[in-house]
Every structure is written in structure tokens, then in C-alpha cells.
N, C-alpha and C. Protein backbone atom coordinates (compact mmCIF):
# COMPACT_ATOMS: atom_id res chain seq x y z
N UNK A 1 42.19 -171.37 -50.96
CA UNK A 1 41.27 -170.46 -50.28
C UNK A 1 42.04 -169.68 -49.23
N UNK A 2 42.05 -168.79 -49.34
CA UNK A 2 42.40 -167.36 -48.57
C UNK A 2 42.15 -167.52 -47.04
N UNK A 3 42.78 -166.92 -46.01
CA UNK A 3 42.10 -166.90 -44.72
C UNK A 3 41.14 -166.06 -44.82
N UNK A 4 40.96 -164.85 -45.34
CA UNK A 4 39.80 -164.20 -45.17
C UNK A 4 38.25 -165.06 -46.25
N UNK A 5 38.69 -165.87 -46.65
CA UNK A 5 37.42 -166.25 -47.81
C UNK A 5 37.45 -167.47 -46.97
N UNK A 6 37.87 -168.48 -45.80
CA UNK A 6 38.18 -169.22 -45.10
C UNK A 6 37.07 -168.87 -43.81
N UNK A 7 37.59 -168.01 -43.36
CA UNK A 7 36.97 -166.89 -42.36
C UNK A 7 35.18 -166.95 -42.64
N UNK A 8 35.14 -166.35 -43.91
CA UNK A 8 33.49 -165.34 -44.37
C UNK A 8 32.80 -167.18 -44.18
N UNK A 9 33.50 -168.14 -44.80
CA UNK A 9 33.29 -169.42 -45.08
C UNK A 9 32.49 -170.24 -43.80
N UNK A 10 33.33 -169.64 -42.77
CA UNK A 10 33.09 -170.64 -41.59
C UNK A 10 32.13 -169.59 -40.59
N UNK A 11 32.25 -168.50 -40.66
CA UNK A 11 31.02 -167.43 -40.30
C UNK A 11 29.65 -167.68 -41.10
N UNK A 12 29.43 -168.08 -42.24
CA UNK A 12 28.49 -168.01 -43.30
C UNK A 12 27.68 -169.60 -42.97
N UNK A 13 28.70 -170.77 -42.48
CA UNK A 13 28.04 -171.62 -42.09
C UNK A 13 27.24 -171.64 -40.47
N UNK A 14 28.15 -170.69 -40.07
CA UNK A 14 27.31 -170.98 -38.55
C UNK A 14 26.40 -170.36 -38.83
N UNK A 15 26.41 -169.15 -39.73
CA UNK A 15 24.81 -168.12 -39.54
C UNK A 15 23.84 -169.35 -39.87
N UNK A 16 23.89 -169.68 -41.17
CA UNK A 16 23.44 -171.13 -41.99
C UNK A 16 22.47 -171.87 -40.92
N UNK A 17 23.70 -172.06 -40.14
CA UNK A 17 22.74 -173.33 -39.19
C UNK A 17 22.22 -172.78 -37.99
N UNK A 18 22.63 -171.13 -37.46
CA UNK A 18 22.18 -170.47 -36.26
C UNK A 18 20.49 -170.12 -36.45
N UNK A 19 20.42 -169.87 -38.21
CA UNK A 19 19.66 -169.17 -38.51
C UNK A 19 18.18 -170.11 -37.95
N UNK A 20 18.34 -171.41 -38.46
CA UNK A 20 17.22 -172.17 -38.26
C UNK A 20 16.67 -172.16 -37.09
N UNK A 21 17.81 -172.16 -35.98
CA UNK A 21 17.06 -172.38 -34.66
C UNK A 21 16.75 -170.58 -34.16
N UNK A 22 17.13 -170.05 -34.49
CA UNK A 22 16.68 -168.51 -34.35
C UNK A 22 15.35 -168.38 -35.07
N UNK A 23 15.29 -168.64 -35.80
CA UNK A 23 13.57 -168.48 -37.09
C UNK A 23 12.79 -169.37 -36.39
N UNK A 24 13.00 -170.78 -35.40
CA UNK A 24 12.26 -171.24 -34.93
C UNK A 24 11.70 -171.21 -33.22
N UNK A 25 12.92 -170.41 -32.91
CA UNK A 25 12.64 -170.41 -31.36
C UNK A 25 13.30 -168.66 -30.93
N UNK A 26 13.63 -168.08 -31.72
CA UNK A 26 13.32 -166.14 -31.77
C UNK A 26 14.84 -166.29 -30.79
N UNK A 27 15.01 -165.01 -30.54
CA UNK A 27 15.95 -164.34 -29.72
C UNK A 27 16.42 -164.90 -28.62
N UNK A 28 15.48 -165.05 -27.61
CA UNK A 28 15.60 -165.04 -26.25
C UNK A 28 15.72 -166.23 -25.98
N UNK A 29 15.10 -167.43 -26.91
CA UNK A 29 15.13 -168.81 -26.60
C UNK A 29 16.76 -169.11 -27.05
N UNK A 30 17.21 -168.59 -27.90
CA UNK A 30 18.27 -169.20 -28.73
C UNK A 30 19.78 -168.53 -28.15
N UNK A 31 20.48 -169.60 -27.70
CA UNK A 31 21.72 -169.72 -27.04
C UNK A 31 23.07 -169.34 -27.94
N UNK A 32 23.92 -169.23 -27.45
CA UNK A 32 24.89 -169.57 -28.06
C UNK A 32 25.42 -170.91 -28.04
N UNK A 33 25.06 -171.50 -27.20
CA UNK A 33 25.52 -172.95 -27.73
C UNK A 33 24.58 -173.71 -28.07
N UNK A 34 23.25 -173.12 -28.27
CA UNK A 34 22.12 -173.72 -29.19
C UNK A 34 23.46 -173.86 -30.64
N UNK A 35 23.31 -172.44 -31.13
CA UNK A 35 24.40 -172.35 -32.82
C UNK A 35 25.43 -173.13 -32.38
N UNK A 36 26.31 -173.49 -32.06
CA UNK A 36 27.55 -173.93 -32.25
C UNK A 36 27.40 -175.10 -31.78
N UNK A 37 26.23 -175.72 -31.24
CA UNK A 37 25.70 -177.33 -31.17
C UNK A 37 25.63 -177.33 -32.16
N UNK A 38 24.45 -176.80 -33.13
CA UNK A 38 23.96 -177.18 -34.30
C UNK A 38 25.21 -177.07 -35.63
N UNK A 39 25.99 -176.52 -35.03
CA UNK A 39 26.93 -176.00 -36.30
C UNK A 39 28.20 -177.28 -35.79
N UNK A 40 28.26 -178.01 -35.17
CA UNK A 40 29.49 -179.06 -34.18
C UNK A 40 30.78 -178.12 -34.26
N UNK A 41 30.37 -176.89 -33.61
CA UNK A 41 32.04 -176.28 -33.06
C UNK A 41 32.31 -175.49 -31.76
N UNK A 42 33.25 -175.55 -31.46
CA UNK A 42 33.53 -175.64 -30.13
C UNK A 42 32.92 -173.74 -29.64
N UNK A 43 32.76 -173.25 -28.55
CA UNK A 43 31.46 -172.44 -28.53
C UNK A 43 32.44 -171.15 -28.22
N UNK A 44 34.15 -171.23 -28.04
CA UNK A 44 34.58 -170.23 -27.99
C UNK A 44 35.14 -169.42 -29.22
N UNK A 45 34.78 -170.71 -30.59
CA UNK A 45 35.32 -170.11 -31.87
C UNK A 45 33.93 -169.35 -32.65
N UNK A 46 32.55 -169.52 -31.62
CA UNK A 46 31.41 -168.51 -32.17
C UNK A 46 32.41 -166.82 -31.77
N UNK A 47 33.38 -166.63 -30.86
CA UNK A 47 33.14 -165.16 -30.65
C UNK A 47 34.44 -164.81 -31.86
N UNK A 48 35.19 -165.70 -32.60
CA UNK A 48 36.00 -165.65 -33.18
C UNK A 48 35.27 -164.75 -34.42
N UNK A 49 34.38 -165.27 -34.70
CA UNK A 49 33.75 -165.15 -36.01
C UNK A 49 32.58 -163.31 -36.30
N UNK A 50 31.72 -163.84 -34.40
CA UNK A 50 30.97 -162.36 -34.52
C UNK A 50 31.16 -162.10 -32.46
N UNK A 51 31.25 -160.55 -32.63
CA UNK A 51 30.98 -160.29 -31.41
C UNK A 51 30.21 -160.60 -30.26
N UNK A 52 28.68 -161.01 -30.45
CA UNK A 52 28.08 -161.62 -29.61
C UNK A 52 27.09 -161.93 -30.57
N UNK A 53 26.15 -162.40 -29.31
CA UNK A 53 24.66 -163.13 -30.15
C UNK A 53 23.77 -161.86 -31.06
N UNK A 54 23.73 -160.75 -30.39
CA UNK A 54 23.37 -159.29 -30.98
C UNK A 54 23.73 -159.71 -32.53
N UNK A 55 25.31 -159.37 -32.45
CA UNK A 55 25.99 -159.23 -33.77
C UNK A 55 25.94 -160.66 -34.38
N UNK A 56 25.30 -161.78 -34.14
CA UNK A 56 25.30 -162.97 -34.94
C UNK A 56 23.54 -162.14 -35.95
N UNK A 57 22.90 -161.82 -34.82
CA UNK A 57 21.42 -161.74 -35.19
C UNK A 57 21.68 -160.68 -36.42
N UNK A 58 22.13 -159.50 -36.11
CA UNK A 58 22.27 -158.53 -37.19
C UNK A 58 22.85 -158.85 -38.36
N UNK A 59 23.78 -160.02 -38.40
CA UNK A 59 24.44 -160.76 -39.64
C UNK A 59 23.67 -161.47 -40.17
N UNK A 60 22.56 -162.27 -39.25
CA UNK A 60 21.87 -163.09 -39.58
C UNK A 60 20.47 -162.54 -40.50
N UNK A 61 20.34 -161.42 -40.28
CA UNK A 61 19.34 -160.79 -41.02
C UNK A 61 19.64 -160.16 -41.96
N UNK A 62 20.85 -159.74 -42.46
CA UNK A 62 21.44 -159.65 -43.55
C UNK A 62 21.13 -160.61 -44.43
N UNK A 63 21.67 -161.81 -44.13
CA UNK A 63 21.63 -163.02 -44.87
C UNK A 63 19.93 -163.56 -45.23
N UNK A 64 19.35 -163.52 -43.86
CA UNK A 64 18.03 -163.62 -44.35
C UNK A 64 17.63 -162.66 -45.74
N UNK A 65 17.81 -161.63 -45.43
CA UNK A 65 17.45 -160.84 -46.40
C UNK A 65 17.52 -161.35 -48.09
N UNK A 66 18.78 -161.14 -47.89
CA UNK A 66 19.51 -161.50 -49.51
C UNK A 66 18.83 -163.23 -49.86
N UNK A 67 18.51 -163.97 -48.96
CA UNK A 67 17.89 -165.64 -49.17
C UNK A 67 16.88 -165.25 -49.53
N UNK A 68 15.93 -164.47 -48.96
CA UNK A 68 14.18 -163.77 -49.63
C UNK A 68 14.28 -163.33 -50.62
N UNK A 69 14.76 -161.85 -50.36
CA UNK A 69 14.31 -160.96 -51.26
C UNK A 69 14.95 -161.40 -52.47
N UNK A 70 16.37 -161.48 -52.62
CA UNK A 70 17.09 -161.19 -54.33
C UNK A 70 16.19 -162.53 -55.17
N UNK A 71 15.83 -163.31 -54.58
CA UNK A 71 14.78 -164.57 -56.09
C UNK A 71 13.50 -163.56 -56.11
N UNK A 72 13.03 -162.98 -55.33
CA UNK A 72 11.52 -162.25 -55.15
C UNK A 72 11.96 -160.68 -56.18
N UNK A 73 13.21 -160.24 -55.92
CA UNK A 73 13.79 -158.96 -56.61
C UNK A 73 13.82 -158.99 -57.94
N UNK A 74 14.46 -160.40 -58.29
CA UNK A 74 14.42 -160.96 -59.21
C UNK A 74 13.35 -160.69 -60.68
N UNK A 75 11.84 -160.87 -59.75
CA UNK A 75 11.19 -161.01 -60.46
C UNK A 75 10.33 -159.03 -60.85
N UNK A 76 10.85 -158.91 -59.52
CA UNK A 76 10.67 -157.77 -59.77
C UNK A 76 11.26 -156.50 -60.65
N UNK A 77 12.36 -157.05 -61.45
CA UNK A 77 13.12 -156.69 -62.24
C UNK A 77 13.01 -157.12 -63.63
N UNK A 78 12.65 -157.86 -63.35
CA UNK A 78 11.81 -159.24 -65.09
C UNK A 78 10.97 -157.94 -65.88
N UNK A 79 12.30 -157.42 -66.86
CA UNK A 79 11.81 -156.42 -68.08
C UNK A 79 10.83 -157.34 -69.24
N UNK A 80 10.93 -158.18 -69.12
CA UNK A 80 9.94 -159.01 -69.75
C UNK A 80 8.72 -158.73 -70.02
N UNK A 81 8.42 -158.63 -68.65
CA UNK A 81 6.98 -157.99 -68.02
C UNK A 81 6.86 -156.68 -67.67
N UNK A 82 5.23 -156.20 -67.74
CA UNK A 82 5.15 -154.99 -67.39
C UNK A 82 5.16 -154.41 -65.99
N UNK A 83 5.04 -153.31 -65.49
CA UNK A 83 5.48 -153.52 -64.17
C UNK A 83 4.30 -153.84 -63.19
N UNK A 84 3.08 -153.64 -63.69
CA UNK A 84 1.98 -154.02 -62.67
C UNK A 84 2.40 -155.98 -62.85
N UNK A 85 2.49 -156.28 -63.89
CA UNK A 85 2.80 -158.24 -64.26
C UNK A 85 3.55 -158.17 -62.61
N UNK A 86 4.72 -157.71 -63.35
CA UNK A 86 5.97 -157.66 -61.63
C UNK A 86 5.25 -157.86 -60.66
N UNK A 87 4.79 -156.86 -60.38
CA UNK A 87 4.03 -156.63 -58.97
C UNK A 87 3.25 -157.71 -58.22
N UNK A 88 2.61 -158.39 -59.37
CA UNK A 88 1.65 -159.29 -58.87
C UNK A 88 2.40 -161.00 -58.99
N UNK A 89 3.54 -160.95 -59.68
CA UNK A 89 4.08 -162.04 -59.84
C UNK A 89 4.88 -162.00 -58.53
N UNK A 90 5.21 -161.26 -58.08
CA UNK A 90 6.07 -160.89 -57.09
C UNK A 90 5.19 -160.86 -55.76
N UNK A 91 4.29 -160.48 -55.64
CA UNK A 91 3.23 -161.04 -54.63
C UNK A 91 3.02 -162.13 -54.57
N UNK A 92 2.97 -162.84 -55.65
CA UNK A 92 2.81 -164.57 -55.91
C UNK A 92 3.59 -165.27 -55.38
N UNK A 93 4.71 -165.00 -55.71
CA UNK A 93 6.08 -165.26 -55.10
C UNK A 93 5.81 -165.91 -53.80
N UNK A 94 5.80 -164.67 -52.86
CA UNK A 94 6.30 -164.26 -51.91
C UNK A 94 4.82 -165.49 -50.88
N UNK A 95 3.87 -165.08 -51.73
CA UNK A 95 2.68 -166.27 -50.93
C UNK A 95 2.89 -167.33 -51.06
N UNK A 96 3.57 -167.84 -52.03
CA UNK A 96 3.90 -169.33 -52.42
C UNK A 96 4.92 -170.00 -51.38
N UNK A 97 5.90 -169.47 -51.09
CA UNK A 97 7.14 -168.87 -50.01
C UNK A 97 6.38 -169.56 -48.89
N UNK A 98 5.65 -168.48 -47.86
CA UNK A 98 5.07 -168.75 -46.69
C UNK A 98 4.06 -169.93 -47.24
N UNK A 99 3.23 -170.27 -47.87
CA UNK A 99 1.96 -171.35 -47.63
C UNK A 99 2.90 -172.79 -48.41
N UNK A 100 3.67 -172.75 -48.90
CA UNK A 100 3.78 -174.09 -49.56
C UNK A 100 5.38 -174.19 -48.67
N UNK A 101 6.56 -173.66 -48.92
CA UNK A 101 7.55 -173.96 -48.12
C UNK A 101 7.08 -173.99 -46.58
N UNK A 102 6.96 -173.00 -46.11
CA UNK A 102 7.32 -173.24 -44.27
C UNK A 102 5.54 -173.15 -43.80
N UNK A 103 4.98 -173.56 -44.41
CA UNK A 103 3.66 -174.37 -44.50
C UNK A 103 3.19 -173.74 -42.99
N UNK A 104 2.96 -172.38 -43.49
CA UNK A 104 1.82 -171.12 -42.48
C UNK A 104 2.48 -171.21 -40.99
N UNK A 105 3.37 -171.76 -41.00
CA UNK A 105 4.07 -171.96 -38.99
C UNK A 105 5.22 -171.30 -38.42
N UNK A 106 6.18 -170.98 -39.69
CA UNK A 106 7.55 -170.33 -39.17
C UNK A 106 7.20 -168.75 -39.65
N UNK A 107 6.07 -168.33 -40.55
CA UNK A 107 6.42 -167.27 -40.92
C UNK A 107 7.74 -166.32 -41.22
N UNK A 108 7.90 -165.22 -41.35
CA UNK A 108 8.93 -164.45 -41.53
C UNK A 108 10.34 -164.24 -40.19
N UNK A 109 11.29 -164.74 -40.70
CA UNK A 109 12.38 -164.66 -39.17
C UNK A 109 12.30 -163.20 -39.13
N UNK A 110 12.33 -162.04 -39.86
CA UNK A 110 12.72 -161.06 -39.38
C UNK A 110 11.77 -160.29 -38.27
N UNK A 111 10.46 -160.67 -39.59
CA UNK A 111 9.15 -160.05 -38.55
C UNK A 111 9.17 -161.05 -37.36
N UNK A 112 9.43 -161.89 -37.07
CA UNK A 112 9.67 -162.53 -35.54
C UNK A 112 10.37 -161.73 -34.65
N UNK A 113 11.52 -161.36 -35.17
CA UNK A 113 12.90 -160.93 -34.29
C UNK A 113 12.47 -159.39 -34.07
N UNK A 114 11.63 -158.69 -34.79
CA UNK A 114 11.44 -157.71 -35.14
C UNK A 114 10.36 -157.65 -33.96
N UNK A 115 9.32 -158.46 -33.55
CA UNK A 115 8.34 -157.94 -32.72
C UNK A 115 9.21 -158.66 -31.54
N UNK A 116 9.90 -159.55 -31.15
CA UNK A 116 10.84 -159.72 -30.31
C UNK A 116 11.61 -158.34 -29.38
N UNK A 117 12.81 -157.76 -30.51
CA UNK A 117 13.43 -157.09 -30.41
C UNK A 117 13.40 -155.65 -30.31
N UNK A 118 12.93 -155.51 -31.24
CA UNK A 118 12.76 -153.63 -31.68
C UNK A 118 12.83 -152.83 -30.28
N UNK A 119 12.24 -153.39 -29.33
CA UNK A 119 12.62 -152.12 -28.12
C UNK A 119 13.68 -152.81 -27.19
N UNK A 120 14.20 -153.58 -27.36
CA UNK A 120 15.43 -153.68 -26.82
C UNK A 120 16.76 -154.09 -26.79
N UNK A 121 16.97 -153.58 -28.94
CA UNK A 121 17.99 -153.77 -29.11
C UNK A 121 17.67 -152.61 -30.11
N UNK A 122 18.74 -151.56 -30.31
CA UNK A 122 18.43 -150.64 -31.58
C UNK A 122 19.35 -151.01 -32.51
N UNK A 123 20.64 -151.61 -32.38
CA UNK A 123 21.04 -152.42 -33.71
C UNK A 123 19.93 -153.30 -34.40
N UNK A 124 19.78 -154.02 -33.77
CA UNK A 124 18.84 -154.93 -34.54
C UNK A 124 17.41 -154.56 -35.14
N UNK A 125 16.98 -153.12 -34.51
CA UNK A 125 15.93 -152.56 -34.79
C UNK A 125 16.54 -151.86 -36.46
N UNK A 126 17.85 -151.27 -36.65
CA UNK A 126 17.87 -150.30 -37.26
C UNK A 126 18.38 -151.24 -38.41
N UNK A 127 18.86 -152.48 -38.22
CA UNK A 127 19.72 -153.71 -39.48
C UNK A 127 17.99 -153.85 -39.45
N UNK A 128 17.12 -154.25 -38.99
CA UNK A 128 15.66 -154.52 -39.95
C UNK A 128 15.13 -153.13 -40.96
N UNK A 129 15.46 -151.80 -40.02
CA UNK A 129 14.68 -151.08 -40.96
C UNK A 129 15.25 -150.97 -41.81
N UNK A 130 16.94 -150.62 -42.01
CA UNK A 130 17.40 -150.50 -43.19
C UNK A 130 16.97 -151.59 -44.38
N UNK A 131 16.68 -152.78 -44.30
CA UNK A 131 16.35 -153.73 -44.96
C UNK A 131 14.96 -153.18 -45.30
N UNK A 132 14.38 -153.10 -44.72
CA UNK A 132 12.88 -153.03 -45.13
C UNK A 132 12.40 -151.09 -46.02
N UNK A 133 13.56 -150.11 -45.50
CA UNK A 133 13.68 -149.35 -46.24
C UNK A 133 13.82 -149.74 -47.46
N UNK A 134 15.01 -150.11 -47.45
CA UNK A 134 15.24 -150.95 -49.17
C UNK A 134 13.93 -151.34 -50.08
N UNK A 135 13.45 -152.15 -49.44
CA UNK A 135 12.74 -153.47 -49.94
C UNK A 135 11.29 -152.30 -50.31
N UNK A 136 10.65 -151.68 -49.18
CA UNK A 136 9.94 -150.31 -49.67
C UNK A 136 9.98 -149.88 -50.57
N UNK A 137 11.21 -149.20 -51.07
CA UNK A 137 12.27 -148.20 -52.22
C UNK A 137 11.83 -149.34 -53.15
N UNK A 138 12.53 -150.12 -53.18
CA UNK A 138 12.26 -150.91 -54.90
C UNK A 138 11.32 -151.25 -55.17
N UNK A 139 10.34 -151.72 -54.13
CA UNK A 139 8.27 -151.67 -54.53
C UNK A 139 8.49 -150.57 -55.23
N UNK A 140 8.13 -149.55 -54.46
CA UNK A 140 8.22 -148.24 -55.21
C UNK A 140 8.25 -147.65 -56.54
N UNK A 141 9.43 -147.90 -56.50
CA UNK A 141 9.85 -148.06 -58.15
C UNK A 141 9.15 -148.13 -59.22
N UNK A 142 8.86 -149.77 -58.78
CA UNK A 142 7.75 -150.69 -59.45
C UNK A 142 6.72 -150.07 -59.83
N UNK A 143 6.08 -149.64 -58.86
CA UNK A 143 4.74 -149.47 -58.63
C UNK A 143 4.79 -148.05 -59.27
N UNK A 144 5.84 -146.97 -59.32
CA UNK A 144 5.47 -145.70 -59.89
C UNK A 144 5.95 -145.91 -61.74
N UNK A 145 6.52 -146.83 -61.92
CA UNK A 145 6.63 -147.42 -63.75
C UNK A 145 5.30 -147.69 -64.08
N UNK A 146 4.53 -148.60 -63.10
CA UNK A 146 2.87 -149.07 -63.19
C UNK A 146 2.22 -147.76 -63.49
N UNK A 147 2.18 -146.98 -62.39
CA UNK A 147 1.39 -145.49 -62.86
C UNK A 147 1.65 -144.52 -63.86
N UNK A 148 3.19 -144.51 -64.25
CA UNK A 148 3.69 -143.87 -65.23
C UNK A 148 3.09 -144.29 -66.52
N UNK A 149 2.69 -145.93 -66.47
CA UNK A 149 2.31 -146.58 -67.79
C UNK A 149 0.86 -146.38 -67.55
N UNK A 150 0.15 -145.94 -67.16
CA UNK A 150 -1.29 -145.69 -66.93
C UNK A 150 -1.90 -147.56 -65.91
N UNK A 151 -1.11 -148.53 -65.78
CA UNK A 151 -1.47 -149.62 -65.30
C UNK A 151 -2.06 -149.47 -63.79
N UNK A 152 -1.51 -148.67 -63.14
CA UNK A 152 -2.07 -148.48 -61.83
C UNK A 152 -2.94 -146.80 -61.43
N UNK A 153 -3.86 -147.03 -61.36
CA UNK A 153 -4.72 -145.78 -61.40
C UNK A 153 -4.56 -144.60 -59.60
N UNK A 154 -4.26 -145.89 -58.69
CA UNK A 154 -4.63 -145.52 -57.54
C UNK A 154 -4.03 -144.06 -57.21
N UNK A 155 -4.69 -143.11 -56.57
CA UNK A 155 -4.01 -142.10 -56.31
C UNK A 155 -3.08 -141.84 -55.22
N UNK A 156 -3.01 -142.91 -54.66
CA UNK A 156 -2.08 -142.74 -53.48
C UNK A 156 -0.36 -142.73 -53.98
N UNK A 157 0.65 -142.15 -53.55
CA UNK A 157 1.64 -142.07 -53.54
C UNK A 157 2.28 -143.24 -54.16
N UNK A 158 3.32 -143.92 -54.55
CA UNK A 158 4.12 -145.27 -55.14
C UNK A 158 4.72 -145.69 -53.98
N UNK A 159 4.83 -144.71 -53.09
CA UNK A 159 5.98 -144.74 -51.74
C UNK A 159 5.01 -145.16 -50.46
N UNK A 160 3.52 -144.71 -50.84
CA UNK A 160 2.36 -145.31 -49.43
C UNK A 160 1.89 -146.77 -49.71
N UNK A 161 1.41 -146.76 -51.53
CA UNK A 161 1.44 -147.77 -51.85
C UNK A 161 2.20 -149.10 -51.46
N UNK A 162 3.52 -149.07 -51.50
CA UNK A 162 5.00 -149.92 -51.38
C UNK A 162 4.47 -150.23 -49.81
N UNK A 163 4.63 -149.37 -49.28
CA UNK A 163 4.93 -149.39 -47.79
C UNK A 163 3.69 -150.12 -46.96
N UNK A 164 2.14 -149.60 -47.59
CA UNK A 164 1.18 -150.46 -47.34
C UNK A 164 1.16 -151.95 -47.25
N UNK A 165 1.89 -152.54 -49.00
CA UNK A 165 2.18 -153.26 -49.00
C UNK A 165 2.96 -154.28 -47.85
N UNK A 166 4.10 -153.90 -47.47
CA UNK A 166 4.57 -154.42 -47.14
C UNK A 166 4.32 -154.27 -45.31
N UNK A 167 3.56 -153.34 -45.20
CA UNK A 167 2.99 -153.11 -43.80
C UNK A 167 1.74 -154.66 -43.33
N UNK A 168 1.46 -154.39 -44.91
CA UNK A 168 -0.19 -155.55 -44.16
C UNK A 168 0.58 -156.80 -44.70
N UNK A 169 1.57 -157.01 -45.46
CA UNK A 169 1.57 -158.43 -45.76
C UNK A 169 2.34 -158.76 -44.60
N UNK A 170 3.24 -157.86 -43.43
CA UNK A 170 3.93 -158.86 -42.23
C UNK A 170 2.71 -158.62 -41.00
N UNK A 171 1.58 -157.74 -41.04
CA UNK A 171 0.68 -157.77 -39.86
C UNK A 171 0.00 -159.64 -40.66
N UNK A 172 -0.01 -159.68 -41.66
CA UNK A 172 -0.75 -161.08 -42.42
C UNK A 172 -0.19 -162.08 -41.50
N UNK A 173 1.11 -161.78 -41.89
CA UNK A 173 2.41 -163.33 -41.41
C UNK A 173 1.98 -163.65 -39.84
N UNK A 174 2.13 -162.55 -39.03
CA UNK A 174 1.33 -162.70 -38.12
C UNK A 174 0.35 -163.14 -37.79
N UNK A 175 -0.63 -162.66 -37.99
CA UNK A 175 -1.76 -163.67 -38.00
C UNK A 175 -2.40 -164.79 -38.92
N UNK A 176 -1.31 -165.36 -39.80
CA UNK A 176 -0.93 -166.47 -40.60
C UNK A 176 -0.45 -167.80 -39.12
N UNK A 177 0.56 -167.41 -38.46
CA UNK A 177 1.28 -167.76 -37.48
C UNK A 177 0.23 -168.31 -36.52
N UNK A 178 -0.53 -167.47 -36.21
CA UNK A 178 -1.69 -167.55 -35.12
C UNK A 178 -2.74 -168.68 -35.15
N UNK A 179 -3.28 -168.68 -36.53
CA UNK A 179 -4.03 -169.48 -37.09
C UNK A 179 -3.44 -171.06 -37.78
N UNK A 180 -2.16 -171.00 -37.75
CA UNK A 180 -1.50 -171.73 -39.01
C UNK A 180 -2.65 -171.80 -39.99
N UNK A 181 -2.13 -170.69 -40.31
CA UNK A 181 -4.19 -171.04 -42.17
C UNK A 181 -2.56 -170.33 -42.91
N UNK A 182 -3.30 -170.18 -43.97
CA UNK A 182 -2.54 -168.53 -45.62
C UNK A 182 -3.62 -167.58 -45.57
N UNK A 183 -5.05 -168.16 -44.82
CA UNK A 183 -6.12 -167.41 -45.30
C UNK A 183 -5.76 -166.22 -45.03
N UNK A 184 -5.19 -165.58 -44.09
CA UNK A 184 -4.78 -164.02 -43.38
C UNK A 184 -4.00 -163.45 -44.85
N UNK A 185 -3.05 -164.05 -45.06
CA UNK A 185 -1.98 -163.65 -46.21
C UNK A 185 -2.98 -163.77 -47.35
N UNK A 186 -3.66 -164.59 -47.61
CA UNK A 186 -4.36 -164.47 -48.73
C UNK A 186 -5.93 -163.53 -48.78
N UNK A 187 -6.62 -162.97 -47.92
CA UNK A 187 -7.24 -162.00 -47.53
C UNK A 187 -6.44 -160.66 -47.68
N UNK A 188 -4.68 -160.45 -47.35
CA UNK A 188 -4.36 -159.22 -47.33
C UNK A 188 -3.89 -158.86 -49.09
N UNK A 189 -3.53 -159.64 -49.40
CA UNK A 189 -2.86 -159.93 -50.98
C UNK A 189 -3.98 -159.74 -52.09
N UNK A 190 -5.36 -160.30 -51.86
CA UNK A 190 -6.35 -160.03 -52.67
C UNK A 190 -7.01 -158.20 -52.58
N UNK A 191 -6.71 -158.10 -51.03
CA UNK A 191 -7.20 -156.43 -50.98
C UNK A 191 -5.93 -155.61 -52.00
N UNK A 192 -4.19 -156.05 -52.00
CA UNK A 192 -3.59 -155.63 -52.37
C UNK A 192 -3.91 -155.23 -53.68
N UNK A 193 -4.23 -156.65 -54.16
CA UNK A 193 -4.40 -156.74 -55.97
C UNK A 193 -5.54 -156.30 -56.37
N UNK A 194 -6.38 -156.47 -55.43
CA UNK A 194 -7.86 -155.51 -56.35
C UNK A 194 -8.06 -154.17 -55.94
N UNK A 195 -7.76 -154.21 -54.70
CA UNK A 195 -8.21 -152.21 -55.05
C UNK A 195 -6.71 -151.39 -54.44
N UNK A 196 -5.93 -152.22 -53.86
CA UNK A 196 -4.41 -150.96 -53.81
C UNK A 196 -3.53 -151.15 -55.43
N UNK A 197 -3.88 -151.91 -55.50
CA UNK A 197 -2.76 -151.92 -57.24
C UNK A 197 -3.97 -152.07 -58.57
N UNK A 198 -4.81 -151.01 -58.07
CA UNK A 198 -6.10 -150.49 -59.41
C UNK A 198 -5.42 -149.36 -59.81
């Protein structure tokens, strides 16, 4: 193993273990020697790896990203199926995710860091939107193959559609969080599937 594949190696584990206590206790609670407790290394080889806690967070949401989305993308790509199938399997997904893994309490790290951060960090504001641009864009997609195939009738845009989507399912996570219930997520997901993806 390479120093640089050595390197990505020992950066990739601290995010690993930074990530948990960041998704559970947000920005402001979480130290730098919170991560490099949890990771057992000494707290001057965290600046070795990333510039500061900023630049751990912006790495760290990278990684979040690619841990969510690409199994959820996944399915959203499943030529198997048609693309409204996608859509809703892929909503399935994503509810199964929050109510059965992190069981209605940790909700989404980004949307955490995201109502945390956004006004007072614009890296970290602009590493979420680019992500969530993305993640928009390939709904999208989806959702305009659905209308192309006559499966989705709605007249709204593929691009308001997407974005709706993904607007009410993190106001959900939120008040998923609040309540510890799914009922919020599962109230926003049923409006999704019966009258935004008609």
C-alpha cells in the first residue's frame, strides 16, 4: 500500500468514526478531540489528514453522501423497472433507512449540519447544496422518463417535482426527530405517492 492509498486510508477512518459523533451531537458539540478519542490517535495527526474541523465536516459529508445515496441511486437506476416502480422503490428505501435503522432519533446528518450551519459556514453550506443539487438532478431524470412514459400525469415540472420531493421529505426528518414517530415521514411520502407522482 502506497503512502497516498495509506494516507486516503487513515483519513477515511477518522471521518468513519468522526462521523458518528458529529450525526449525534452536530457541529458545535463535536471537538476535535471528541474524533481522534474515538478514532485512538494522537489529536495533532487529525490536522495531518484535514485542515480543520470545517474541512473534516465538508469531507464528512461527502462520505455521508456516497453511504446514502449510491444503495438508494442504485435503485434508482434498476432498468428492470419502470421509472415511476424506481421512484417509489426508492422512496421505500429511503423510509426504511430512517424508521427501521436509526429508529426516528438521529435522522439525516446532513439535514442536521445543514440547519446547524448554513449561515455560518458557506463551505459547508455550498458541499451540502452541491450534493443535494445532484441528488435533485437524478430525481429528475427519473421522474421526467415517468412522464415521458405517460406513468406520471402531474403537470408540474420533473425539476419542481424532484425538488418538492426532496424539500418535504428533510422538513419530515425534522419533525420525525421532534416526535421520535416515522409518522411525519410517512404522512409526507404518502402525499408524495398519491397525488405528486399521479
Amino acid at each position: 500500500m502506497g503512502k497516498t492509498a495509506k494516507h486516503d486510508a487513515k483519513a477515511d477512518y477518522l471521518l468513519e468514526k468522526g462521523m458518528e459523533i458529529l450525526w449525534f451531537k452536530g457541529y458545535n458539540a463535536t471537538s476535535v478531540n471528541d474524533i481522534v478519542k474515538a478514532a485512538e490517535v494522537p489529536k495533532g495527526s487529525f490536522y495531518f489528514y484535514f485542515e480543520s474541523k470545517e474541512d473534516f465536516v465538508v469531507k464528512a459529508i461527502d462520505k455521508y453522501f456516497g453511504m446514502m445515496f449510491t444503495p438508494a441511486n442504485e435503485i434508482l437506476q434498476d432498468k428492470t423497472k419502470s421509472p415511476k416502480e424506481r421512484l417509489l422503490a426508492f422512496n421505500a428505501y429511503r423510509i426504511a433507512e430512517l424508521k427501521e435503522q436509526l429508529n426516528c432519533k438521529m435522522g439525516c446528518m446532513v439535514c442536521n449540519i445543514s440547519n446547524e450551519m448554513s449561515e455560518h459556514s458557506e463551505n459547508i453550506r455550498r458541499a451540502i447544496v452541491v450534493k443535494m443539487d445532484y441528488m435533485i438532478a437524478t430525481i429528475a431524470q427519473i421522474v421526467q422518463e415517468a412522464k415521458d412514459l405517460g406513468e406520471i400525469t402531474n403537470p408540474m415540472s420533473a425539476e419542481d417535482i424532484a425538488a418538492f420531493i426532496e424539500d418535504a421529505g428533510r422538513g419530515a426528518m425534522v419533525r420525525m426527530k421532534e416526535m421520535k414517530s416515522g409518522e411525519p415521514i410517512d404522512n409526507a411520502m404518502y402525499v408524495i405517492e398519491n397525488m405528486l407522482l399521479k
